[in-house]
PDB file of N, CA and C in Angstrom:
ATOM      1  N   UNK A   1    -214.379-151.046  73.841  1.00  0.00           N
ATOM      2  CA  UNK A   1    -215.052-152.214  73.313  1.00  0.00           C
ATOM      3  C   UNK A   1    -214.952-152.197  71.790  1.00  0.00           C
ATOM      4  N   UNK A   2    -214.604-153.571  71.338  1.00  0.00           N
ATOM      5  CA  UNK A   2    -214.369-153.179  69.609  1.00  0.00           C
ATOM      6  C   UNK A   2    -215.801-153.258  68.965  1.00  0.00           C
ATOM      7  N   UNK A   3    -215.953-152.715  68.098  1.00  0.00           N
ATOM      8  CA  UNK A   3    -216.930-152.520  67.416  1.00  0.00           C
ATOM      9  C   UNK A   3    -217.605-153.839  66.700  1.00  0.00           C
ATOM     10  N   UNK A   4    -216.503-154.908  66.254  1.00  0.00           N
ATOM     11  CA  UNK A   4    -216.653-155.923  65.694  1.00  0.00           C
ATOM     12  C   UNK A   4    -217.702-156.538  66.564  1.00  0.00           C
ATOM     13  N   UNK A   5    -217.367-156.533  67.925  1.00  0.00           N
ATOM     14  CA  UNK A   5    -218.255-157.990  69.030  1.00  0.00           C
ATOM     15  C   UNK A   5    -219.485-157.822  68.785  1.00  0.00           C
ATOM     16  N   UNK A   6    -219.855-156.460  68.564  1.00  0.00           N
ATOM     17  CA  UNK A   6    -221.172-156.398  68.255  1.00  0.00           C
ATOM     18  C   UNK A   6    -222.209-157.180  67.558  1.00  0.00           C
ATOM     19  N   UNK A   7    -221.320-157.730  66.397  1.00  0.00           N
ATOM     20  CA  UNK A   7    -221.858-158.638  65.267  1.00  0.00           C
ATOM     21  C   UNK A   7    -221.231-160.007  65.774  1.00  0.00           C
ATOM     22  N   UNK A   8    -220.775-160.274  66.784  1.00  0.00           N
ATOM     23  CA  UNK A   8    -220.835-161.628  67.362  1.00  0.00           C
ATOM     24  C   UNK A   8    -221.914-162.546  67.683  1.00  0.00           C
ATOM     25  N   UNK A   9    -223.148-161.510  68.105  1.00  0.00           N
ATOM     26  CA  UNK A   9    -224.251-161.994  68.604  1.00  0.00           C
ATOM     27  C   UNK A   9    -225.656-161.619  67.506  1.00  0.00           C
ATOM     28  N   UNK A  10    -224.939-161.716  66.353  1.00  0.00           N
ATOM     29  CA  UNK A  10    -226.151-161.434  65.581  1.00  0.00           C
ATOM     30  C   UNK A  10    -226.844-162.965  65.205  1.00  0.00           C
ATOM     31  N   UNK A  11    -226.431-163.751  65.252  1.00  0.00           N
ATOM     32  CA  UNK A  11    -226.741-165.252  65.083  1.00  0.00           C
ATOM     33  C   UNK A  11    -227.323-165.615  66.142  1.00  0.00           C
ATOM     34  N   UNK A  12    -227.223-165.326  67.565  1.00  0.00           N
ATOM     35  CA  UNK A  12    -228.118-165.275  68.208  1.00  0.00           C
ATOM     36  C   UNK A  12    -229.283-164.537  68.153  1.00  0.00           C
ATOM     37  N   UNK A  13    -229.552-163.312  68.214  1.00  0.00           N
ATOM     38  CA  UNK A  13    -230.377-162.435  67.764  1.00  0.00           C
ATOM     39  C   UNK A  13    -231.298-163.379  66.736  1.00  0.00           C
ATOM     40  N   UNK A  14    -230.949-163.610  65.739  1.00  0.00           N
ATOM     41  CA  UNK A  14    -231.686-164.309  64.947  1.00  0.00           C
ATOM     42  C   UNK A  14    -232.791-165.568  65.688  1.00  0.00           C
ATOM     43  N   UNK A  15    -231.849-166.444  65.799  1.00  0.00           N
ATOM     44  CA  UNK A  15    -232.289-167.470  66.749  1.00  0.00           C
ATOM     45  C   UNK A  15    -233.308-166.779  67.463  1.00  0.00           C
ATOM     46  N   UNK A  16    -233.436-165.784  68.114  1.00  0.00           N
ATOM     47  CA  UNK A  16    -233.897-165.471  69.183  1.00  0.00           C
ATOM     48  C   UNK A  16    -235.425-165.047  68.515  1.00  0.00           C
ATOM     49  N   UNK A  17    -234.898-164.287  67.771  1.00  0.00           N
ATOM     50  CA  UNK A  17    -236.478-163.623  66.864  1.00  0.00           C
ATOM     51  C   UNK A  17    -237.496-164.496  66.465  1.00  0.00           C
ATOM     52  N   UNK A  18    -236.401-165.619  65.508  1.00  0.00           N
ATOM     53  CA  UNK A  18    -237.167-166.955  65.284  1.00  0.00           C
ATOM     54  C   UNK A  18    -238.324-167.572  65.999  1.00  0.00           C
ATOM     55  N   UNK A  19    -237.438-167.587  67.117  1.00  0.00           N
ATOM     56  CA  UNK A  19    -238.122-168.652  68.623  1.00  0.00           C
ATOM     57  C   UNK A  19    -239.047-167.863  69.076  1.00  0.00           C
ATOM     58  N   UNK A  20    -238.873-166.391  69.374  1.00  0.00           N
ATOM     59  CA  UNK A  20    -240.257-166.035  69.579  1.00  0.00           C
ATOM     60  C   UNK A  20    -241.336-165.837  68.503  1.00  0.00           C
ATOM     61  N   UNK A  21    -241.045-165.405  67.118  1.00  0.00           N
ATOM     62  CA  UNK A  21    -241.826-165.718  66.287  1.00  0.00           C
ATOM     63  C   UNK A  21    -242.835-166.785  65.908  1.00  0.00           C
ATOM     64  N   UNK A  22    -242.321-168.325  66.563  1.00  0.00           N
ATOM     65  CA  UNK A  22    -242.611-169.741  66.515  1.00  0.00           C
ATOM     66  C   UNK A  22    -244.087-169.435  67.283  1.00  0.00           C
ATOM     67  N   UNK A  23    -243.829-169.041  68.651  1.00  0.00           N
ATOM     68  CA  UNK A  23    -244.292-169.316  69.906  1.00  0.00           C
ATOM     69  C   UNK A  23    -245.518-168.579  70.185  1.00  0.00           C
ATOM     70  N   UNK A  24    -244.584-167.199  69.432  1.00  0.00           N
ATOM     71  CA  UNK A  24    -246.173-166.084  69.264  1.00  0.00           C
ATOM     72  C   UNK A  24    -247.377-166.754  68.200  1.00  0.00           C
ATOM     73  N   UNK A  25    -246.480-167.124  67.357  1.00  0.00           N
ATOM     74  CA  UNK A  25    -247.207-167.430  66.128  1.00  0.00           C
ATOM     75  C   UNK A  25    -248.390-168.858  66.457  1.00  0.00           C
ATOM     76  N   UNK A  26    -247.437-170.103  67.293  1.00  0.00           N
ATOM     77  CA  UNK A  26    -248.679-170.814  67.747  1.00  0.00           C
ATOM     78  C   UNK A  26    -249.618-170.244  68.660  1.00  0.00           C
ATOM     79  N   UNK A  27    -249.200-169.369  69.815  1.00  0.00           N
ATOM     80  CA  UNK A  27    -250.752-169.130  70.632  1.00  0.00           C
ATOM     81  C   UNK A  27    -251.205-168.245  69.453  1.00  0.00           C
ATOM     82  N   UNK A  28    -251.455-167.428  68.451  1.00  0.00           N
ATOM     83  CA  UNK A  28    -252.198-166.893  67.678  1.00  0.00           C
ATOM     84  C   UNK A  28    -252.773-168.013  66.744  1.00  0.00           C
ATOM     85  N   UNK A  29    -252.447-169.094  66.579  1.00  0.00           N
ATOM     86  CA  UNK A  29    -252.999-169.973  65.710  1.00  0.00           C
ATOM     87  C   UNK A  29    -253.888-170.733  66.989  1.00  0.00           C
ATOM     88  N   UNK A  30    -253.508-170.692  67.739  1.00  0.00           N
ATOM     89  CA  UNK A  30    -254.943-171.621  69.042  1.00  0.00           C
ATOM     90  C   UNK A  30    -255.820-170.672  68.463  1.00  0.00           C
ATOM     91  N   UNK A  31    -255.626-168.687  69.176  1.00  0.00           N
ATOM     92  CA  UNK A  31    -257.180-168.331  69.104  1.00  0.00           C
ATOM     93  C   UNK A  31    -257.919-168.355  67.675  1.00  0.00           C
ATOM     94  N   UNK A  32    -257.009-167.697  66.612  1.00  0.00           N
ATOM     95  CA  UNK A  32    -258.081-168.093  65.044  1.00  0.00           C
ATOM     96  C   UNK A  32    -256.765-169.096  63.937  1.00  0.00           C
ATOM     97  N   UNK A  33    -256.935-170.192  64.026  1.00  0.00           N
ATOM     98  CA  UNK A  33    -256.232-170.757  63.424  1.00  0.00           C
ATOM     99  C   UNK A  33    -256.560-170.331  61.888  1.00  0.00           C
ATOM    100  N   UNK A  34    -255.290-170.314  61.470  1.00  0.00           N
ATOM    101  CA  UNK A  34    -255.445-169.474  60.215  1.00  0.00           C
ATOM    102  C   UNK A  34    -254.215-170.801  59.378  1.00  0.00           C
ATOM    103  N   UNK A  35    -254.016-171.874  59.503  1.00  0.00           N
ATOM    104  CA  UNK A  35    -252.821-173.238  58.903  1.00  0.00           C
ATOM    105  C   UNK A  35    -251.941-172.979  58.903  1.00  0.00           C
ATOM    106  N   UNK A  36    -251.446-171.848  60.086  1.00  0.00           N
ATOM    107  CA  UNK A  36    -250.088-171.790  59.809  1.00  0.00           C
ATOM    108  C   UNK A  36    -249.625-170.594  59.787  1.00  0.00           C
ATOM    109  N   UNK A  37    -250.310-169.711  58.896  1.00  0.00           N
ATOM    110  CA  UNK A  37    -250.275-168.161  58.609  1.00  0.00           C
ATOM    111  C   UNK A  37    -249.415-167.317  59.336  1.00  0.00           C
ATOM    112  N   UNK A  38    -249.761-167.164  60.337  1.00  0.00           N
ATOM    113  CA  UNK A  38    -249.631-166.560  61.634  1.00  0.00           C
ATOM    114  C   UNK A  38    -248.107-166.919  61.864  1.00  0.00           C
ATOM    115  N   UNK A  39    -247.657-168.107  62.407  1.00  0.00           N
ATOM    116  CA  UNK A  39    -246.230-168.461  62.328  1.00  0.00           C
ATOM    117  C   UNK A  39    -245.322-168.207  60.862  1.00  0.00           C
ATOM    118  N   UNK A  40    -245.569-168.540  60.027  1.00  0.00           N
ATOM    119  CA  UNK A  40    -245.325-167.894  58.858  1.00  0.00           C
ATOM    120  C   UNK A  40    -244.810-165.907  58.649  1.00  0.00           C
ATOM    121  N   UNK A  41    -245.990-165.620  58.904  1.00  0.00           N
ATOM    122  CA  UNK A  41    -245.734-164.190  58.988  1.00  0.00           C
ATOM    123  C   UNK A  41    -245.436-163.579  59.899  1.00  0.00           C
ATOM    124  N   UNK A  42    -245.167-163.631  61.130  1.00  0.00           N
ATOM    125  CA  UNK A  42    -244.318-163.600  62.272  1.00  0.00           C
ATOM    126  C   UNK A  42    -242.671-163.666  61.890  1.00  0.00           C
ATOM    127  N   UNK A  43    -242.547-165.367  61.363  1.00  0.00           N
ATOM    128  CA  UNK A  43    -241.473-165.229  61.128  1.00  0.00           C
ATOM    129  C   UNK A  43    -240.410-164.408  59.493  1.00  0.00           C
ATOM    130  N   UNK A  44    -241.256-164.403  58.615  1.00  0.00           N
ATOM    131  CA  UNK A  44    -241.364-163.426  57.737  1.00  0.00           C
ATOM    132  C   UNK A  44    -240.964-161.680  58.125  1.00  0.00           C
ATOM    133  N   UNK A  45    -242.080-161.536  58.816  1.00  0.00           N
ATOM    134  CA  UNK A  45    -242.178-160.103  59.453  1.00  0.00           C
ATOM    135  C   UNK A  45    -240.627-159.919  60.377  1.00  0.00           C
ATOM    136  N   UNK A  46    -240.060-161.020  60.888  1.00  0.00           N
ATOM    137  CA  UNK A  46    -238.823-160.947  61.754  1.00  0.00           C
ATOM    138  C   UNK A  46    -237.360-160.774  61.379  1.00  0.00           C
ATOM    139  N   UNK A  47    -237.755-161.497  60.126  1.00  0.00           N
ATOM    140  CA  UNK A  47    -236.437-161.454  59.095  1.00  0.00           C
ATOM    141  C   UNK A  47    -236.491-159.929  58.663  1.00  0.00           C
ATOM    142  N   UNK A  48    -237.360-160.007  58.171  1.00  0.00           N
ATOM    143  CA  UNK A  48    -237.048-158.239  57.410  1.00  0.00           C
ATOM    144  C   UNK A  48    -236.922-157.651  58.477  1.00  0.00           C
ATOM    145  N   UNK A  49    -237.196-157.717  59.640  1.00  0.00           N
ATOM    146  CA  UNK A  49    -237.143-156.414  60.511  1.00  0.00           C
ATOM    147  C   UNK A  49    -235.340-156.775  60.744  1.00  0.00           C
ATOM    148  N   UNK A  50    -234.959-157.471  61.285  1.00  0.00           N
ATOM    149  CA  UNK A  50    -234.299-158.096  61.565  1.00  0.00           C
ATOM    150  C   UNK A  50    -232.538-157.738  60.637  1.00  0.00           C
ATOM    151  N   UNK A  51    -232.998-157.670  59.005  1.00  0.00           N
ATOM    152  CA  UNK A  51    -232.131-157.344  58.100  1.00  0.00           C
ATOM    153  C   UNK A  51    -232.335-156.209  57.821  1.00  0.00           C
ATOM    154  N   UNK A  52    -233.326-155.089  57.592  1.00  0.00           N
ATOM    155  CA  UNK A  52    -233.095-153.873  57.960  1.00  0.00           C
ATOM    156  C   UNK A  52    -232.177-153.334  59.600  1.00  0.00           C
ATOM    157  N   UNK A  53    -232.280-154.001  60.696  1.00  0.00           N
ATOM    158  CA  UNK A  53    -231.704-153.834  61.231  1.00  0.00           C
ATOM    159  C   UNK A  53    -230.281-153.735  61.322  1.00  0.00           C
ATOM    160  N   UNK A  54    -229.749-155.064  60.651  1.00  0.00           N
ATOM    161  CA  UNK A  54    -228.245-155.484  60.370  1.00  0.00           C
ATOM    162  C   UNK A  54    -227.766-154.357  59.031  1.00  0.00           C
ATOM    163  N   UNK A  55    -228.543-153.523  58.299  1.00  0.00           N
ATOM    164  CA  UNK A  55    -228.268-152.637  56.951  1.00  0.00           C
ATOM    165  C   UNK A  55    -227.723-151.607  58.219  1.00  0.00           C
ATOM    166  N   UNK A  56    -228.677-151.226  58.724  1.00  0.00           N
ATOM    167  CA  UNK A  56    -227.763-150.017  59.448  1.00  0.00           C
ATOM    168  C   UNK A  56    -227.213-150.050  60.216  1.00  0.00           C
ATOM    169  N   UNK A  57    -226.994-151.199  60.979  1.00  0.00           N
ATOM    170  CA  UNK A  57    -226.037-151.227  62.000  1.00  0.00           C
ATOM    171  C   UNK A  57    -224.323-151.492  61.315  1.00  0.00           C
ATOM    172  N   UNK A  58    -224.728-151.954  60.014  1.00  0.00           N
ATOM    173  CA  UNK A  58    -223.041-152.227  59.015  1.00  0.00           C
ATOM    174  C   UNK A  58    -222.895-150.344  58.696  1.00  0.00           C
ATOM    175  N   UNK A  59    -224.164-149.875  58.129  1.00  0.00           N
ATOM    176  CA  UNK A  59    -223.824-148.246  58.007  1.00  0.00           C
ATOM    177  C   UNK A  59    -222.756-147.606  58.977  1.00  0.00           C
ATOM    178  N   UNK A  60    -223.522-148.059  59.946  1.00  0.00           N
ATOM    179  CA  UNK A  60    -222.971-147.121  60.958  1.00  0.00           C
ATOM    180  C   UNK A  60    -221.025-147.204  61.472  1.00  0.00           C
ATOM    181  N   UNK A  61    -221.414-148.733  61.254  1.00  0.00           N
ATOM    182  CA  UNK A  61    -220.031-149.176  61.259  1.00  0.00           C
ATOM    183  C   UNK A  61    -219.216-148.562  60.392  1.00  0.00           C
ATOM    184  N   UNK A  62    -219.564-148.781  59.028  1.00  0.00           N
ATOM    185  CA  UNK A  62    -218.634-148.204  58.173  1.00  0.00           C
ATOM    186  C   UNK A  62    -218.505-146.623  58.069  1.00  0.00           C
ATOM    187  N   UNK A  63    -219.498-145.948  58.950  1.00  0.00           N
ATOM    188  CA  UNK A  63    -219.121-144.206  58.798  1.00  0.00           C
ATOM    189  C   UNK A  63    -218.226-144.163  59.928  1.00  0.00           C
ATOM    190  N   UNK A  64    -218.615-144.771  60.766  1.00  0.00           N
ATOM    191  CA  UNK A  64    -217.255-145.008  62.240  1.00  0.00           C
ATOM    192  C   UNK A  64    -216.114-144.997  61.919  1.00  0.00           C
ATOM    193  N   UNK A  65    -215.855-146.081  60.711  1.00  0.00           N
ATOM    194  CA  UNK A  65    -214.424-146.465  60.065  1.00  0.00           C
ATOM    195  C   UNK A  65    -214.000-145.366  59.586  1.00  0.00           C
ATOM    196  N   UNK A  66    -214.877-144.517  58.269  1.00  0.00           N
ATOM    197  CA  UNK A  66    -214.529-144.019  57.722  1.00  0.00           C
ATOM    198  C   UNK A  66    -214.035-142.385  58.405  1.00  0.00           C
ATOM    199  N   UNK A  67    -215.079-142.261  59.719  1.00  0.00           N
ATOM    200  CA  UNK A  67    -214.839-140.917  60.212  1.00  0.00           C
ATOM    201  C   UNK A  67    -213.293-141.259  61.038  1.00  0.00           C
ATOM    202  N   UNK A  68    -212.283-142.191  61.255  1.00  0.00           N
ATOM    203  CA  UNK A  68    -211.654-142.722  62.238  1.00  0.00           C
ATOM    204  C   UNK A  68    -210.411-142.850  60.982  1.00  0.00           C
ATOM    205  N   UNK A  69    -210.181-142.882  60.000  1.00  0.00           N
ATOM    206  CA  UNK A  69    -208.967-142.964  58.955  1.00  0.00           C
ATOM    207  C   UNK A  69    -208.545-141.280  58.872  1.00  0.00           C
TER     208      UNK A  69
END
């Protein structure tokens, strides 16, 4: 399997975090509505997790490469 496909589905991934971020974020705004907050920092909190994720998954890639020359 090439290593590349991996990062095929990172745009989904995203999408995906998003949408549950949305969803979590409104039923937490039913029980203490906070204007928004909640969806906000959900989706906040998703990105960074999200791009720390993609930092090491390029690491890893590139020690792969580099252990493989």
């Amino acid at each position: 399997m090439n290593k590349y496909i991996v990062f095929a589905g990172v745009g989904f991934e995203l999408v995906g975090l998003i949408v549950v971020s949305v969803f979590a974020g409104e039923y937490l705004e039913q029980i203490k509505a906070t204007k928004g907050l909640w969806v906000a920092g959900l989706i906040l909190l998703s990105l960074v997790g999200w791009m720390i994720q993609l930092v090491y998954m390029l690491k890893k890639t590139e020690k792969q490469k580099s252990e493989n020359i």
